[in-house]
PDB file of N, CA and C in Angstrom:
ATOM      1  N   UNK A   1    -105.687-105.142 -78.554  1.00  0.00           N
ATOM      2  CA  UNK A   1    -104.897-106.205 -79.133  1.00  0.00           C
ATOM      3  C   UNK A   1    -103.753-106.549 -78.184  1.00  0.00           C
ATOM      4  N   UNK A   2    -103.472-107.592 -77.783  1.00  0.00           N
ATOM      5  CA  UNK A   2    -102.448-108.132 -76.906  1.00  0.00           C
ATOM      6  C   UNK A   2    -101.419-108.409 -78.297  1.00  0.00           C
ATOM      7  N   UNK A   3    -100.096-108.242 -77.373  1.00  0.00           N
ATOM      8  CA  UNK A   3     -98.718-108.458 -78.120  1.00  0.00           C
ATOM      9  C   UNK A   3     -97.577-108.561 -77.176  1.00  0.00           C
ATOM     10  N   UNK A   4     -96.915-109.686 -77.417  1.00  0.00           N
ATOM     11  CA  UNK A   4     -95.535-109.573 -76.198  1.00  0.00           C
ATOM     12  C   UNK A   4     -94.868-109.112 -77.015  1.00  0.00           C
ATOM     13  N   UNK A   5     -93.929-107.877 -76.429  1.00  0.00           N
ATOM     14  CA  UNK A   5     -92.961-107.158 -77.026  1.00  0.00           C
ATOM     15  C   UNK A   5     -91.571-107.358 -75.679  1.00  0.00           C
ATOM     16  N   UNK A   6     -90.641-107.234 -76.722  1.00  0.00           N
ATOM     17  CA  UNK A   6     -89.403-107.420 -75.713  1.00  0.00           C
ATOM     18  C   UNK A   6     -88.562-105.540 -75.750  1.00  0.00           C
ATOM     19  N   UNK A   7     -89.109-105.234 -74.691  1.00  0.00           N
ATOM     20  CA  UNK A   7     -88.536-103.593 -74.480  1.00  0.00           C
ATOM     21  C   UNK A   7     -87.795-103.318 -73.497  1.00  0.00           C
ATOM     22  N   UNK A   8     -87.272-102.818 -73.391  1.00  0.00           N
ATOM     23  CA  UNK A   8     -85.913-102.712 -72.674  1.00  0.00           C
ATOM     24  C   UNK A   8     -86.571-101.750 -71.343  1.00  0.00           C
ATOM     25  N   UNK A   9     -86.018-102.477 -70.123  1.00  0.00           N
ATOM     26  CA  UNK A   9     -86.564-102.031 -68.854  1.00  0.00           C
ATOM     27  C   UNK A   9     -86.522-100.705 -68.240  1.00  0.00           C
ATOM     28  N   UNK A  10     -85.369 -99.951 -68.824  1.00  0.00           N
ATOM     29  CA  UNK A  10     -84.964 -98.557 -68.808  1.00  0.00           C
ATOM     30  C   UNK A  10     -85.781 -97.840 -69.687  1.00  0.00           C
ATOM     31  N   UNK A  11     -86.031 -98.611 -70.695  1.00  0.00           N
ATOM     32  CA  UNK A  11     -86.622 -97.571 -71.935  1.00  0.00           C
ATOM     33  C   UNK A  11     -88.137 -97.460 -71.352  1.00  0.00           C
ATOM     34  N   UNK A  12     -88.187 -98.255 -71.048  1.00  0.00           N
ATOM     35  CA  UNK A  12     -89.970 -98.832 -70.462  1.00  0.00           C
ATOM     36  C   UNK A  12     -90.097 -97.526 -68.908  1.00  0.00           C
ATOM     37  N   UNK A  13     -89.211 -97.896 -68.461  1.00  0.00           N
ATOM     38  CA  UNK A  13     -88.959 -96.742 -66.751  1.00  0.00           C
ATOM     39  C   UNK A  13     -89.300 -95.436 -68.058  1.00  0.00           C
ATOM     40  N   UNK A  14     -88.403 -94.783 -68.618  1.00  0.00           N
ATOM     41  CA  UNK A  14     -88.373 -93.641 -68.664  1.00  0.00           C
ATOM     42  C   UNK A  14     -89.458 -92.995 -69.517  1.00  0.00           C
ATOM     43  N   UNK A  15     -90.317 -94.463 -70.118  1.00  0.00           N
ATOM     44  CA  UNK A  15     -92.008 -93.424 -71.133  1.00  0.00           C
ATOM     45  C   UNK A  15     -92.966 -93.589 -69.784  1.00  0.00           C
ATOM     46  N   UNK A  16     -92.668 -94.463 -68.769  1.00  0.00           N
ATOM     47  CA  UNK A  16     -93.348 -93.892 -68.067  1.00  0.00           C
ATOM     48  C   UNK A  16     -92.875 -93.224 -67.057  1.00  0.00           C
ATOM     49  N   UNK A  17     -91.942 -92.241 -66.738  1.00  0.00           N
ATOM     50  CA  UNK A  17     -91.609 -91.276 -65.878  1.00  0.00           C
ATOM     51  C   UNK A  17     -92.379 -89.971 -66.916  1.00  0.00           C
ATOM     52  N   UNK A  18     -91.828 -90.100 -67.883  1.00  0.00           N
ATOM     53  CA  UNK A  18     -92.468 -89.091 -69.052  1.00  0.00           C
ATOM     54  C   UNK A  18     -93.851 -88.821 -69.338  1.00  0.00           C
ATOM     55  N   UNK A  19     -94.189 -89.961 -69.311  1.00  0.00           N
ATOM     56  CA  UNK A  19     -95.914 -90.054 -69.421  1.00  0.00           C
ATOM     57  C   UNK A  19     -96.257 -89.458 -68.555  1.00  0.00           C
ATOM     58  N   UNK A  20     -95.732 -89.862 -67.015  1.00  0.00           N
ATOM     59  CA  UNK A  20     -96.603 -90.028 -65.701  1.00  0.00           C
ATOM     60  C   UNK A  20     -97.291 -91.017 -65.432  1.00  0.00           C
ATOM     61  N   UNK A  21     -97.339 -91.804 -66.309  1.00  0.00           N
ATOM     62  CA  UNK A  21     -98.293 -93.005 -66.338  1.00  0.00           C
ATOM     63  C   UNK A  21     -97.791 -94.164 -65.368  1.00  0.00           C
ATOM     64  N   UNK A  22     -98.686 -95.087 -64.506  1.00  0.00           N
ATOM     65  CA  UNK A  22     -97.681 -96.308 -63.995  1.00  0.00           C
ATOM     66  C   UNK A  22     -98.218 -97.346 -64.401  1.00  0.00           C
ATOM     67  N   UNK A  23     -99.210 -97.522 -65.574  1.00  0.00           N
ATOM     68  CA  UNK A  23     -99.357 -98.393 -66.346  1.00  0.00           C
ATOM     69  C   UNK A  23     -98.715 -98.462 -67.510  1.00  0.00           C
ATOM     70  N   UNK A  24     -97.645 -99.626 -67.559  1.00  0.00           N
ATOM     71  CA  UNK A  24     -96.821 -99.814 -68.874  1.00  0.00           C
ATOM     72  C   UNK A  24     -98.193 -99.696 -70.001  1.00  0.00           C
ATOM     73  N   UNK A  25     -99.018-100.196 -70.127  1.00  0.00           N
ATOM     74  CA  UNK A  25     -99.768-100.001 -71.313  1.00  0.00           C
ATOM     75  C   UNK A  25    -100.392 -98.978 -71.653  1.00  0.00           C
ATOM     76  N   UNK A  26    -100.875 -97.412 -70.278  1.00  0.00           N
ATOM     77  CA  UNK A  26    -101.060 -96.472 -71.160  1.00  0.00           C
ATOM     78  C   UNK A  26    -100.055 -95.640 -71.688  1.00  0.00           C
ATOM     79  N   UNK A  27     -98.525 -95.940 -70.930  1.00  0.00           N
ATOM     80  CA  UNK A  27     -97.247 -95.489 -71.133  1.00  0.00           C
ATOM     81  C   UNK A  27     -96.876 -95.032 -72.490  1.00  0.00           C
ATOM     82  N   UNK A  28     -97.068 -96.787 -73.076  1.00  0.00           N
ATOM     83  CA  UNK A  28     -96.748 -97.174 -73.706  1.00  0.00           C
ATOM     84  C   UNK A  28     -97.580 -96.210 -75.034  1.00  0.00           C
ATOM     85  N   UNK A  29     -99.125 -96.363 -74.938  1.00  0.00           N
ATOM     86  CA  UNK A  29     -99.807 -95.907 -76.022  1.00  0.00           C
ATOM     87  C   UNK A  29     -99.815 -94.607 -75.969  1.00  0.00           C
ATOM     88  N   UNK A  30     -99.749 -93.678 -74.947  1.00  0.00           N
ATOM     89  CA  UNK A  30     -99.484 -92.585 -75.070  1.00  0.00           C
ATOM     90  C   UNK A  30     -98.023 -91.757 -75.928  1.00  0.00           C
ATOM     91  N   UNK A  31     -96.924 -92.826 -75.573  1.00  0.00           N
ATOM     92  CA  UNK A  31     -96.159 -92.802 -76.126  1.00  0.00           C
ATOM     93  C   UNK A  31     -95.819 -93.086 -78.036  1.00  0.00           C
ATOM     94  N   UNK A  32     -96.831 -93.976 -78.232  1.00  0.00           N
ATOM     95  CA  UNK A  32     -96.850 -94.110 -79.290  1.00  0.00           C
ATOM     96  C   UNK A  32     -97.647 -92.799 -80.180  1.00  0.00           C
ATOM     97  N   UNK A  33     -98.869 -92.990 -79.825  1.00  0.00           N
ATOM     98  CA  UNK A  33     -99.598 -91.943 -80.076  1.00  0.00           C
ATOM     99  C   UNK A  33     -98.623 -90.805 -80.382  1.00  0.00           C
ATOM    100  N   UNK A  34     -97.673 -90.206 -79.832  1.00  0.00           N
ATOM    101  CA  UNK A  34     -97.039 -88.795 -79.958  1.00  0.00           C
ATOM    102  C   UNK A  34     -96.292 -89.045 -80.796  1.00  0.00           C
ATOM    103  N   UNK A  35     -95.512 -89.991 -81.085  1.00  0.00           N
ATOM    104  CA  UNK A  35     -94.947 -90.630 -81.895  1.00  0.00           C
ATOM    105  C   UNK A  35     -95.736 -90.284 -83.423  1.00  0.00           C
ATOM    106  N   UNK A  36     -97.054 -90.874 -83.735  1.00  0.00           N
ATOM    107  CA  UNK A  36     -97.376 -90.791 -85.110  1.00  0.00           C
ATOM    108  C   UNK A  36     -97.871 -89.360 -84.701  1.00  0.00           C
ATOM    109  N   UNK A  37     -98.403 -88.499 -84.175  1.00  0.00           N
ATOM    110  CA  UNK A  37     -98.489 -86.843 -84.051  1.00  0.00           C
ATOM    111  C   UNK A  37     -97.551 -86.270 -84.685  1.00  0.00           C
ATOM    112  N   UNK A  38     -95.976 -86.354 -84.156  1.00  0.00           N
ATOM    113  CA  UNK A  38     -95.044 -86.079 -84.742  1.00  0.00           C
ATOM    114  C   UNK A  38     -95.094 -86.334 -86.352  1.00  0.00           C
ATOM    115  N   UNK A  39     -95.110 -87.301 -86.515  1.00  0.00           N
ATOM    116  CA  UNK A  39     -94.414 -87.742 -87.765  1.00  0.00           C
ATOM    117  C   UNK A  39     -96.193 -87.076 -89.219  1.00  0.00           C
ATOM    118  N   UNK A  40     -96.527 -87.467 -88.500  1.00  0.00           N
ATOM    119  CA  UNK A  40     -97.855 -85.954 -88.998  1.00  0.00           C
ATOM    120  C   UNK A  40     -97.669 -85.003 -89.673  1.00  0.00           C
ATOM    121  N   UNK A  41     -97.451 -84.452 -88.275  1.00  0.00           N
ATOM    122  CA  UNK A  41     -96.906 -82.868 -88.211  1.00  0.00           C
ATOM    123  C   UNK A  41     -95.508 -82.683 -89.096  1.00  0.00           C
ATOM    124  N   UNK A  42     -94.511 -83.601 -89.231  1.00  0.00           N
ATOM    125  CA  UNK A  42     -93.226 -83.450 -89.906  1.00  0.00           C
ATOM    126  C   UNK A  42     -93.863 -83.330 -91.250  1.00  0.00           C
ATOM    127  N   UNK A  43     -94.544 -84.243 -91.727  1.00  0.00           N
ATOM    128  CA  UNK A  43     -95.533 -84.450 -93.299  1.00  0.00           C
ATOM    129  C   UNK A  43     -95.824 -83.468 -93.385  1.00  0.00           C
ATOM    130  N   UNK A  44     -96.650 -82.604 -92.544  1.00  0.00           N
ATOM    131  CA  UNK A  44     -97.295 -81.674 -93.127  1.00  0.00           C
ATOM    132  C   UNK A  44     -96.435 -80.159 -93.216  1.00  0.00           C
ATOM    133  N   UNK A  45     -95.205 -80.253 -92.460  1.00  0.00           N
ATOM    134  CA  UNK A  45     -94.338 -79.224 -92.531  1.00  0.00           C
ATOM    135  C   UNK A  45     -93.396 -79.139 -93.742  1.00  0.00           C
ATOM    136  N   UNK A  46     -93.346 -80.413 -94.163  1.00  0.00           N
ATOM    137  CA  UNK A  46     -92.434 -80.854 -95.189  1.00  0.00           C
ATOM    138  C   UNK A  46     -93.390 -80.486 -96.797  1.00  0.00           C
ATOM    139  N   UNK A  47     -94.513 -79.821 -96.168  1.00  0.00           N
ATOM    140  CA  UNK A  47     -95.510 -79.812 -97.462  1.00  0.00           C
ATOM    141  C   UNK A  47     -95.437 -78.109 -97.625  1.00  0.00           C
ATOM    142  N   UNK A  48     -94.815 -77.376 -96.611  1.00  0.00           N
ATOM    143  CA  UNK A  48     -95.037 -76.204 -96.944  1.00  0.00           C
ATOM    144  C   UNK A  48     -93.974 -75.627 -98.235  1.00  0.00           C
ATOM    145  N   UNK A  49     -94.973 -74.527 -98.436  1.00  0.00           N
ATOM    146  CA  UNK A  49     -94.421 -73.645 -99.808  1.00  0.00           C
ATOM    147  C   UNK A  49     -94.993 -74.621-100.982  1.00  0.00           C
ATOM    148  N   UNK A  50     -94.994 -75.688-101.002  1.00  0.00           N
ATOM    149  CA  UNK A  50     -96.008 -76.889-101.779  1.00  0.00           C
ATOM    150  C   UNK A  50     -97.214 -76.999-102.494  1.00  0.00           C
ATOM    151  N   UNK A  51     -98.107 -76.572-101.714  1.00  0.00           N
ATOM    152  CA  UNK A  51     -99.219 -76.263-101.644  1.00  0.00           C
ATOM    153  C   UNK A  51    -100.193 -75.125-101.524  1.00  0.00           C
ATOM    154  N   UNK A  52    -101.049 -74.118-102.615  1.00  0.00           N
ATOM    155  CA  UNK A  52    -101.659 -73.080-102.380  1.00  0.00           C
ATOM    156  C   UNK A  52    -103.181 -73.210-102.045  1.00  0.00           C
ATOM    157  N   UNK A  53    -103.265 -72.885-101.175  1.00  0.00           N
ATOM    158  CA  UNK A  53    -104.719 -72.535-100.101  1.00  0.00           C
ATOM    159  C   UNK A  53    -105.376 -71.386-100.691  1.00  0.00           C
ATOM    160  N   UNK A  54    -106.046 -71.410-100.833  1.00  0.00           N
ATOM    161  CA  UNK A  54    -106.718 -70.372-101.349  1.00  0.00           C
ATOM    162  C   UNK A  54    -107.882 -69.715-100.299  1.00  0.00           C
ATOM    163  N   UNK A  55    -107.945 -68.368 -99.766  1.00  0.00           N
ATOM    164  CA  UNK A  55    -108.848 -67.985 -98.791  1.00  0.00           C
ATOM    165  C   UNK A  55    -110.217 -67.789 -99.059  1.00  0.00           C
ATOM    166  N   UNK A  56    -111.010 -68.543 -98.960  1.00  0.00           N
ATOM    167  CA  UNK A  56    -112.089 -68.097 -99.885  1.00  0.00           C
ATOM    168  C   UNK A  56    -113.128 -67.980 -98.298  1.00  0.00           C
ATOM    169  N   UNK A  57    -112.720 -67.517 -97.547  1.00  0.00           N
ATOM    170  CA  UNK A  57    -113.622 -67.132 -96.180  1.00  0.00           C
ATOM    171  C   UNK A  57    -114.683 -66.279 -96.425  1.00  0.00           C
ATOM    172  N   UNK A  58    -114.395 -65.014 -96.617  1.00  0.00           N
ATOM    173  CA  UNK A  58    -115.340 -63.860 -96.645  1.00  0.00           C
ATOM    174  C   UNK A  58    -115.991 -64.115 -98.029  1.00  0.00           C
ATOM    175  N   UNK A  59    -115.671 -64.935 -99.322  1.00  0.00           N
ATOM    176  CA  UNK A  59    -117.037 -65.854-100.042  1.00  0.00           C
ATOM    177  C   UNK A  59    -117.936 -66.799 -99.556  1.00  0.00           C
ATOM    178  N   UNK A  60    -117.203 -67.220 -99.128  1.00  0.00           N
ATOM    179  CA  UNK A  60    -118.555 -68.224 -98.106  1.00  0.00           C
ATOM    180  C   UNK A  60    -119.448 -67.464 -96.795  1.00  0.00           C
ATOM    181  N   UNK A  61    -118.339 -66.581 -96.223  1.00  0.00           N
ATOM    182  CA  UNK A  61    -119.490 -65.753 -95.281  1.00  0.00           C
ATOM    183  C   UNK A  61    -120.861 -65.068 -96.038  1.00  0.00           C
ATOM    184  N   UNK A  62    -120.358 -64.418 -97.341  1.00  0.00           N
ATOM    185  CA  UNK A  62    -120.943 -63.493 -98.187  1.00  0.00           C
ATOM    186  C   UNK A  62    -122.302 -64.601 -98.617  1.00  0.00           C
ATOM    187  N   UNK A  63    -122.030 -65.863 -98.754  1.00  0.00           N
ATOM    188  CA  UNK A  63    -123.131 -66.767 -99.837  1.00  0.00           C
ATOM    189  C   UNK A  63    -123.650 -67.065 -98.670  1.00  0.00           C
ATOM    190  N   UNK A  64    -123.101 -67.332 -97.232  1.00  0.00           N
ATOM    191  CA  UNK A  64    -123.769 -67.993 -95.849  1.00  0.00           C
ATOM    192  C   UNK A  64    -124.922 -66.557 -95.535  1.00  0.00           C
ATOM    193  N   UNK A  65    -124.908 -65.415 -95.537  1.00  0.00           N
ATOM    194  CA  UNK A  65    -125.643 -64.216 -95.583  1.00  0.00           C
ATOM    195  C   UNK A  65    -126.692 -64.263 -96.273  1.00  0.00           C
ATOM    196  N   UNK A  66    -126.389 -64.530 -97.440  1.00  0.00           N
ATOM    197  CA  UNK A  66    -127.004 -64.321 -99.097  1.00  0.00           C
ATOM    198  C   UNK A  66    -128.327 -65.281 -98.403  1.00  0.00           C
ATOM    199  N   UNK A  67    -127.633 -66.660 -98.290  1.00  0.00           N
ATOM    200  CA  UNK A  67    -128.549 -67.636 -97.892  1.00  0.00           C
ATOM    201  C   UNK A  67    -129.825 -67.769 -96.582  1.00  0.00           C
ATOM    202  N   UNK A  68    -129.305 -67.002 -95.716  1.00  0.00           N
ATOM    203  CA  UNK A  68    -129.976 -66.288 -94.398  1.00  0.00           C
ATOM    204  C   UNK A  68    -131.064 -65.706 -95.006  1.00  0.00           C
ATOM    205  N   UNK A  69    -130.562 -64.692 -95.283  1.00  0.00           N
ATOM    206  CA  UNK A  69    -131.599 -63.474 -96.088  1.00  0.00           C
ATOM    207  C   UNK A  69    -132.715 -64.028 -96.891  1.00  0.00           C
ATOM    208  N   UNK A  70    -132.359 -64.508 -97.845  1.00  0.00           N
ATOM    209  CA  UNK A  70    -133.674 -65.721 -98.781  1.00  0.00           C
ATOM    210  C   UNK A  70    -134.215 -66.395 -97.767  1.00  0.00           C
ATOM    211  N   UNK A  71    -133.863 -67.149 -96.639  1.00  0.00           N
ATOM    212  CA  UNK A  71    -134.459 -68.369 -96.083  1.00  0.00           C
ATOM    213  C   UNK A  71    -135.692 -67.173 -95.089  1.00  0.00           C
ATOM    214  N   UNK A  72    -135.091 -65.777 -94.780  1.00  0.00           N
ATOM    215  CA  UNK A  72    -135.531 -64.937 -93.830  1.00  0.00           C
ATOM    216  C   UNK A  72    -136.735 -64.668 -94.502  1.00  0.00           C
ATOM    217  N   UNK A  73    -136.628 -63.755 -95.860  1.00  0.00           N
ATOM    218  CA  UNK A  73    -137.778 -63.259 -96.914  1.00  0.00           C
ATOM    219  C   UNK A  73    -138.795 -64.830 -97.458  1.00  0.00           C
ATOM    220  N   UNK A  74    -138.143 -66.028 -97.340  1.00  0.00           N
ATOM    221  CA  UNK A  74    -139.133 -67.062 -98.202  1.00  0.00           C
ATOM    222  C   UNK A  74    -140.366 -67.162 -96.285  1.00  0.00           C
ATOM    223  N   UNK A  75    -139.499 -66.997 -95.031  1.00  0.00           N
ATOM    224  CA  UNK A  75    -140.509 -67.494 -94.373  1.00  0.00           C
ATOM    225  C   UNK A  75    -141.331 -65.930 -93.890  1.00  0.00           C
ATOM    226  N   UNK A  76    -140.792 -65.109 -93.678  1.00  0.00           N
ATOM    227  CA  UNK A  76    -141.762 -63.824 -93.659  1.00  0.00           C
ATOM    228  C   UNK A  76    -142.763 -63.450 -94.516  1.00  0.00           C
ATOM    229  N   UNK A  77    -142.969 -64.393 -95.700  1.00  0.00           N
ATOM    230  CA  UNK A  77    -143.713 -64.054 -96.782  1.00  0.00           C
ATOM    231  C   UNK A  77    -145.242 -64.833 -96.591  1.00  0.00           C
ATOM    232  N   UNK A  78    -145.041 -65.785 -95.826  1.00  0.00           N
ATOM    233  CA  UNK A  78    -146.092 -66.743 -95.943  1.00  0.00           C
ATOM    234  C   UNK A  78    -147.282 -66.173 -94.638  1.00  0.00           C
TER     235      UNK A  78
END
């Protein structure tokens, strides 16, 4: 998507000294990009103690086994 934006020539120098980039436009999107990462990551930090997870790993390993085993005995049978 093309867009003229009016950004300030310093601000513009220093996302791309930061980037490394010497294209204002991947500068730019790289820059943005980290931008909504951040603000992500703030959401989802702002969610802790919030929310209970429940570990249910070693049940699903246990039924992923369970399921092996049957699929093992239904084709050894034939």
């Amino acid at each position: 998507m093309r867009a003229t934006l009016n950004i300030p020539d310093d601000l513009l120098s220093e996302v791309q000294k930061i980037t490394g980039e010497k294209s204002k436009t991947k500068a730019i999107t790289i820059a943005m990009k980290e931008y909504v990462r951040q603000k992500k990551i703030k959401k989802l930090l702002a969610l802790r103690g919030k929310i209970k997870i429940e570990d249910v790993t070693e049940e699903l390993e246990n039924l992923e086994i369970k399921e092996m085993e049957e699929n093992d005995r239904r084709w050894s049978s034939r």
